[in-house]
PDB file of N, CA and C in Angstrom:
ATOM      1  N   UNK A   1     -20.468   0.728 -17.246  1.00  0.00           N
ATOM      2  CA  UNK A   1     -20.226   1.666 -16.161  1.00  0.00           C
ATOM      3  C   UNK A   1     -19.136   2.660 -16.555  1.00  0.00           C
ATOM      4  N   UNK A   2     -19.193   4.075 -15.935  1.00  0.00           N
ATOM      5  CA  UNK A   2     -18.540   4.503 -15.920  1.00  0.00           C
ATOM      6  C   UNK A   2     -17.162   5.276 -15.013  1.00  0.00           C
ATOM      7  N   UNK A   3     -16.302   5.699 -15.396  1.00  0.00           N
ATOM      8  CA  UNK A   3     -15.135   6.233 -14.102  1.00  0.00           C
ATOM      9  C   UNK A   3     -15.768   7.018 -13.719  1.00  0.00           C
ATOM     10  N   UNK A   4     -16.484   6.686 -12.233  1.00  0.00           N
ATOM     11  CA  UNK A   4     -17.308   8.403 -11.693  1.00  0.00           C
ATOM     12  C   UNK A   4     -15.737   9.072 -10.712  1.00  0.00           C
ATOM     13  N   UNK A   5     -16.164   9.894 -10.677  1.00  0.00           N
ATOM     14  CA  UNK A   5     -15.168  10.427  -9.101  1.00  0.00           C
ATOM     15  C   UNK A   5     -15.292   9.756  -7.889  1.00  0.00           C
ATOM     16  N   UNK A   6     -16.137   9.440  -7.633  1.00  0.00           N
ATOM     17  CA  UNK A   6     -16.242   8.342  -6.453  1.00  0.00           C
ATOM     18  C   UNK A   6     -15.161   6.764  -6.566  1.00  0.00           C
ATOM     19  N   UNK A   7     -14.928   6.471  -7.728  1.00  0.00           N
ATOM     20  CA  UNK A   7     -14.277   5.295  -8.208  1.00  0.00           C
ATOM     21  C   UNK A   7     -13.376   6.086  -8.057  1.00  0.00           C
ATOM     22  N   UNK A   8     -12.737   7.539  -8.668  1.00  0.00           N
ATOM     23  CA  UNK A   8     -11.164   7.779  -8.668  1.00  0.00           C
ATOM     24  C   UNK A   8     -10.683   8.259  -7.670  1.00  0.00           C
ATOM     25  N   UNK A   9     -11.326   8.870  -6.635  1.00  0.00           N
ATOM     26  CA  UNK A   9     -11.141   9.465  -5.334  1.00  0.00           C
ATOM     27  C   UNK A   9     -10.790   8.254  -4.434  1.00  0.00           C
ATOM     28  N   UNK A  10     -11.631   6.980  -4.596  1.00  0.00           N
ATOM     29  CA  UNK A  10     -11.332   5.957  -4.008  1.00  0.00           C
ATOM     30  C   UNK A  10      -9.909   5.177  -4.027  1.00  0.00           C
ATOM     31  N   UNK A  11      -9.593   5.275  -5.259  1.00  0.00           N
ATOM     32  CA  UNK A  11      -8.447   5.080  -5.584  1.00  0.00           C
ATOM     33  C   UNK A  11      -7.257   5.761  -5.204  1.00  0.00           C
ATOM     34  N   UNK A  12      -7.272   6.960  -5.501  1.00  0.00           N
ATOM     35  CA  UNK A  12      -6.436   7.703  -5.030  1.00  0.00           C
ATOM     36  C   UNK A  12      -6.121   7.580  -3.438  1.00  0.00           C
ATOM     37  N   UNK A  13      -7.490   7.006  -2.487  1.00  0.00           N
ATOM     38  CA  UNK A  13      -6.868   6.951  -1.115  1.00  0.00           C
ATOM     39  C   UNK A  13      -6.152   5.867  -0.976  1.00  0.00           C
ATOM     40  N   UNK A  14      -6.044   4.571  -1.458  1.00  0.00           N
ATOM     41  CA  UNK A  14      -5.885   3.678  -1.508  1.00  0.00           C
ATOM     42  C   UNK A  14      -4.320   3.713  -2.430  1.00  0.00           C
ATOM     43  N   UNK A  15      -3.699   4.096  -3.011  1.00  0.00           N
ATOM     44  CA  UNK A  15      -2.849   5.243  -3.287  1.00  0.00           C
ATOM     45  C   UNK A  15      -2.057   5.254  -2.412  1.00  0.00           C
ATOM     46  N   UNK A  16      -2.683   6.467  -1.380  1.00  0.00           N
ATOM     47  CA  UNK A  16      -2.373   7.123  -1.010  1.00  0.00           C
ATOM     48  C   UNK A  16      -1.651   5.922   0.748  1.00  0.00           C
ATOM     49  N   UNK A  17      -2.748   5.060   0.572  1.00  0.00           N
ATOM     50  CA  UNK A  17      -2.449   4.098   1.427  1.00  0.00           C
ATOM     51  C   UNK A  17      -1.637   2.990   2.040  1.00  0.00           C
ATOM     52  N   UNK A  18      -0.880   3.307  -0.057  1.00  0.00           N
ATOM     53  CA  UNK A  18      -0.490   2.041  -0.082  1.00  0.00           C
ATOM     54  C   UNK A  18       0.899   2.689  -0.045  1.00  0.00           C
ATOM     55  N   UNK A  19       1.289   4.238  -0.820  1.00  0.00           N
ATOM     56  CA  UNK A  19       2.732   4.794  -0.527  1.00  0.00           C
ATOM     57  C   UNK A  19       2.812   4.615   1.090  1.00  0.00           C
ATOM     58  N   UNK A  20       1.792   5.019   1.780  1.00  0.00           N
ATOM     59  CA  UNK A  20       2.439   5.407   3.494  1.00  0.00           C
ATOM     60  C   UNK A  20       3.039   4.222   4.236  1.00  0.00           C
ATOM     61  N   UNK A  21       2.372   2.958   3.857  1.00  0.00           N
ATOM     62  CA  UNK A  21       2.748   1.724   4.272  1.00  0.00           C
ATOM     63  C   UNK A  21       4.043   1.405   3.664  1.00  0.00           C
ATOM     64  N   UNK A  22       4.143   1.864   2.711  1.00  0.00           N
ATOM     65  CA  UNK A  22       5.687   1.235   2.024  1.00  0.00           C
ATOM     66  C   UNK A  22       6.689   2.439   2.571  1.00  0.00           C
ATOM     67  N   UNK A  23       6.208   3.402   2.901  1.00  0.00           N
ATOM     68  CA  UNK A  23       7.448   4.530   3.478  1.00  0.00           C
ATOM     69  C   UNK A  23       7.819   3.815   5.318  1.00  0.00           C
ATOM     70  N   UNK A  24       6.722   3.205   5.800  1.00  0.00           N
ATOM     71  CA  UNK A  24       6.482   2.843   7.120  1.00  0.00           C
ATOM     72  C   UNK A  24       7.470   1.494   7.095  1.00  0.00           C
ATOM     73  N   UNK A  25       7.629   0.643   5.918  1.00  0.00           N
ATOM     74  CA  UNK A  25       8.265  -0.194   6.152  1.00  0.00           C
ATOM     75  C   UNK A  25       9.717  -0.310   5.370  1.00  0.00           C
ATOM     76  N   UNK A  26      10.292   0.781   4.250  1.00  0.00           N
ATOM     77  CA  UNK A  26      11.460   1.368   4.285  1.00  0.00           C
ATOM     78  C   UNK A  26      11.856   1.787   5.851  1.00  0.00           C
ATOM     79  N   UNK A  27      11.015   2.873   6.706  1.00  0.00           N
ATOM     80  CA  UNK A  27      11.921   2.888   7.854  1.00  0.00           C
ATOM     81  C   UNK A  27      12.016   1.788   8.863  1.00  0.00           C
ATOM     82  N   UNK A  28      11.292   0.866   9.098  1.00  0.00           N
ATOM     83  CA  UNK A  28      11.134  -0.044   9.473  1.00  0.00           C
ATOM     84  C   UNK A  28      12.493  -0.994   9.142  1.00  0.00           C
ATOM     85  N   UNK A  29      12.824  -0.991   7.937  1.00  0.00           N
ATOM     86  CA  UNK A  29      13.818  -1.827   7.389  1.00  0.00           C
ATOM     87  C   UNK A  29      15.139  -1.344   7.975  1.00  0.00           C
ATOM     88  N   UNK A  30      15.310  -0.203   7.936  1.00  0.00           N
ATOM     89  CA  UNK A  30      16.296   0.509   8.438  1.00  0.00           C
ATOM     90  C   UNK A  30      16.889   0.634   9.734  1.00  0.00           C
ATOM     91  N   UNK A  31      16.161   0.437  10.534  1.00  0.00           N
ATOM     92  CA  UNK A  31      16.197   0.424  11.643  1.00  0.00           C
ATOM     93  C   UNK A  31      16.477  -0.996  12.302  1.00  0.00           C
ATOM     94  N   UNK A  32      15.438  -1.777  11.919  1.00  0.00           N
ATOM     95  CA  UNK A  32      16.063  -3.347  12.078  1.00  0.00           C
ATOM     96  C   UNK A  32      17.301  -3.159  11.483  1.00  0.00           C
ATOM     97  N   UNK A  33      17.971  -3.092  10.388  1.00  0.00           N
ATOM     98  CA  UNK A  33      19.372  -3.034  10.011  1.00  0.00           C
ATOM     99  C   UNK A  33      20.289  -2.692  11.319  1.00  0.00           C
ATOM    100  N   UNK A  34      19.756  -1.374  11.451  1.00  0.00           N
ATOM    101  CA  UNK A  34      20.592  -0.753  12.320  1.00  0.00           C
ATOM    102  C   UNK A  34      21.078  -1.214  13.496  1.00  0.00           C
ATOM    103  N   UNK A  35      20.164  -2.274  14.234  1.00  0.00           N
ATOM    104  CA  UNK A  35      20.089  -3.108  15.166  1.00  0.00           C
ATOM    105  C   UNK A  35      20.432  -4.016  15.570  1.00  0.00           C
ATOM    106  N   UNK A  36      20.684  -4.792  14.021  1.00  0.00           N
ATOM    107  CA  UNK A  36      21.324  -5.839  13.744  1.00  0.00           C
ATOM    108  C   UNK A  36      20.327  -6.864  13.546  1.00  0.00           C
ATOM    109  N   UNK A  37      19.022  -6.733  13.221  1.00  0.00           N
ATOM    110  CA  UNK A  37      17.944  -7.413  12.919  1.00  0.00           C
ATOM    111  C   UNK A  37      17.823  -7.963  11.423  1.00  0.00           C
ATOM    112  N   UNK A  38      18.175  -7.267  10.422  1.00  0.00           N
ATOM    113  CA  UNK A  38      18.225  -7.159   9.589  1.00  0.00           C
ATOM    114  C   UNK A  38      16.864  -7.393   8.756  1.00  0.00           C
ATOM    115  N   UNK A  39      16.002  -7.619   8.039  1.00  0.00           N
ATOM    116  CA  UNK A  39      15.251  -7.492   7.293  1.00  0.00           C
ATOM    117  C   UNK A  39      13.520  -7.659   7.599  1.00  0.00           C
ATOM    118  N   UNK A  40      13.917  -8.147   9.386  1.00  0.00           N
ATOM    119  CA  UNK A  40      12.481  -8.622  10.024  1.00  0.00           C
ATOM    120  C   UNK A  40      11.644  -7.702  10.180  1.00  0.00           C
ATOM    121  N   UNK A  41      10.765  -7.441   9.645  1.00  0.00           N
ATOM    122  CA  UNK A  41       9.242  -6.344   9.800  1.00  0.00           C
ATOM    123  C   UNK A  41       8.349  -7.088   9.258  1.00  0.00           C
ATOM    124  N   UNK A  42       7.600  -8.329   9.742  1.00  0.00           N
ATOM    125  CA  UNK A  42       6.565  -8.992   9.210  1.00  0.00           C
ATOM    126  C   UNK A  42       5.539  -7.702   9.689  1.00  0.00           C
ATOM    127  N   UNK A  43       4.997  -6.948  10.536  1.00  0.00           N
ATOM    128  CA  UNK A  43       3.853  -5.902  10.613  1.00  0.00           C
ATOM    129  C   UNK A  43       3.573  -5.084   9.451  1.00  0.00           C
ATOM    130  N   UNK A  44       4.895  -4.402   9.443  1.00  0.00           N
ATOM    131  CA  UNK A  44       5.002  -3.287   8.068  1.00  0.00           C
ATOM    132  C   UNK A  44       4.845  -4.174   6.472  1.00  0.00           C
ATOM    133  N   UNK A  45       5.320  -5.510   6.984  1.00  0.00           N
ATOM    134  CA  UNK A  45       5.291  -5.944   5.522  1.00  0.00           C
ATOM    135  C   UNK A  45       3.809  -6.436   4.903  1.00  0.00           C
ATOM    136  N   UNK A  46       3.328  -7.240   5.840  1.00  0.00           N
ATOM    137  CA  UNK A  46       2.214  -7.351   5.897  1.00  0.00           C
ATOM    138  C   UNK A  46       1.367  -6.412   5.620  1.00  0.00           C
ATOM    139  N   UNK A  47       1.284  -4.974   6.224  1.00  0.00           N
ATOM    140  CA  UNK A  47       1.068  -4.431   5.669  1.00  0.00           C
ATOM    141  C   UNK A  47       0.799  -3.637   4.818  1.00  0.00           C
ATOM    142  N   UNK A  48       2.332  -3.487   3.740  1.00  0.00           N
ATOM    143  CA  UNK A  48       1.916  -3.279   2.542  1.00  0.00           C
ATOM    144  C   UNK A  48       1.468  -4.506   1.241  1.00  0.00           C
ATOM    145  N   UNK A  49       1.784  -5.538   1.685  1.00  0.00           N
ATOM    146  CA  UNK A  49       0.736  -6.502   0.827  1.00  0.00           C
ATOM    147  C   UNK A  49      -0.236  -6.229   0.696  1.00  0.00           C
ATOM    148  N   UNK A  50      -0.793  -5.996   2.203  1.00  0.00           N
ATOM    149  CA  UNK A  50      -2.638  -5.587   2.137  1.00  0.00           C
ATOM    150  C   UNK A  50      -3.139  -4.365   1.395  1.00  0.00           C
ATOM    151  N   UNK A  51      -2.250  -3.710   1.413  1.00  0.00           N
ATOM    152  CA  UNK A  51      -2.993  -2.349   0.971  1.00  0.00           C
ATOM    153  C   UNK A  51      -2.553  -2.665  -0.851  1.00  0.00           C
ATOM    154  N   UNK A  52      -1.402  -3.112  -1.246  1.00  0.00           N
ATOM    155  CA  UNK A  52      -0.838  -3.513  -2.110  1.00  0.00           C
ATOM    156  C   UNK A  52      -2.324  -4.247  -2.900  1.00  0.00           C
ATOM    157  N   UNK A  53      -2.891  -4.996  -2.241  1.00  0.00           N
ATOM    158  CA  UNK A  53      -4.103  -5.658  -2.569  1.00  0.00           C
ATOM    159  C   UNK A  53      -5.556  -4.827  -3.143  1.00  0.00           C
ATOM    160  N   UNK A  54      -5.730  -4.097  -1.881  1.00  0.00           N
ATOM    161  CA  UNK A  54      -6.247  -2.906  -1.819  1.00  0.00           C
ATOM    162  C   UNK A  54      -6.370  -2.299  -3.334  1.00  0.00           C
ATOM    163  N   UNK A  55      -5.042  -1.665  -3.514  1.00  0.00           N
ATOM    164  CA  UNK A  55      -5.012  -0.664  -4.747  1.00  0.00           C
ATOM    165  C   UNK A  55      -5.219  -1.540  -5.902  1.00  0.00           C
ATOM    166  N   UNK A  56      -5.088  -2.954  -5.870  1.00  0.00           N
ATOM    167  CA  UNK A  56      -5.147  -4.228  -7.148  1.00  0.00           C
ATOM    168  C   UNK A  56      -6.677  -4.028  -7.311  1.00  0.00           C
ATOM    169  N   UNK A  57      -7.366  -3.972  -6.224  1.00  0.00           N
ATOM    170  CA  UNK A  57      -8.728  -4.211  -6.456  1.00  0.00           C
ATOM    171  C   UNK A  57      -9.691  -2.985  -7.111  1.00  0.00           C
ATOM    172  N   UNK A  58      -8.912  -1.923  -6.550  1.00  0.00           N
ATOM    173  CA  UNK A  58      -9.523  -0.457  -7.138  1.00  0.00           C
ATOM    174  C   UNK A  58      -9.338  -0.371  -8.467  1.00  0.00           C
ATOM    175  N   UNK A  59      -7.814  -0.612  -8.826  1.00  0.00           N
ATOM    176  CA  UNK A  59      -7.330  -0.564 -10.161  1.00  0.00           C
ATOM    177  C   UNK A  59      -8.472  -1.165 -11.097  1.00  0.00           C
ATOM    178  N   UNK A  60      -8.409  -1.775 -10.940  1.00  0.00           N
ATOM    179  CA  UNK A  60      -9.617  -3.105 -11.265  1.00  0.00           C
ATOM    180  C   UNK A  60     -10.966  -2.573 -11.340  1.00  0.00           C
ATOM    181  N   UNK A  61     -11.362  -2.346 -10.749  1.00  0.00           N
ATOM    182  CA  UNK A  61     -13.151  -1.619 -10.519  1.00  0.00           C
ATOM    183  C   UNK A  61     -12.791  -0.241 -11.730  1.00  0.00           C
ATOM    184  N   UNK A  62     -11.559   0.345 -11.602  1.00  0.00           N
ATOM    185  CA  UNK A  62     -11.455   1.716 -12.644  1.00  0.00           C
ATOM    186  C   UNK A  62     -11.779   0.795 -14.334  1.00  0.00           C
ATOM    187  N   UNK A  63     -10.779  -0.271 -14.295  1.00  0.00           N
ATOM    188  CA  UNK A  63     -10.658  -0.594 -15.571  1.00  0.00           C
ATOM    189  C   UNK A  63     -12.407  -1.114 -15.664  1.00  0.00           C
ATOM    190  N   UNK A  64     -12.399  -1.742 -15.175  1.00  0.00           N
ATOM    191  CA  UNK A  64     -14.129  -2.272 -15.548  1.00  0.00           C
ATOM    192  C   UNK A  64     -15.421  -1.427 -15.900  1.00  0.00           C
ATOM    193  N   UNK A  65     -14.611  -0.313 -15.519  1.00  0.00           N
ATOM    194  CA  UNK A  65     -15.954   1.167 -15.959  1.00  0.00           C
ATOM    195  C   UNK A  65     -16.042   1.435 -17.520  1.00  0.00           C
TER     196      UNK A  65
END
């Protein structure tokens, strides 16, 4: 197989998915700080695992082409 654009476009959202979740849970972090919460954001974190996953799996489908 090969890298079509469909494989790298895919990727790239997933990318793109996985920076927004990690910017979502930098502020996330911050704010609990601020609060006196300190490091609790299981939502945000959770969610960048997943997408974190996400981009593992694309990566993956690129290399296999």
């Amino acid at each position: 197989m090969a890298i079509t654009l469909e494989k790298i476009e895919k990727t790239l959202q997933e990318v793109q998915e996985f920076v927004a979740a990690c910017e979502a849970l930098r502020l996330a972090v911050g704010e609990a700080k601020k609060s006196g919460w300190g490091n609790s954001c299981p939502k945000q974190t959770a969610a960048v695992r997943r997408h974190s996953m996400n981009l593992t799996r694309s990566l993956a489908d690129l290399r296999r082409a």
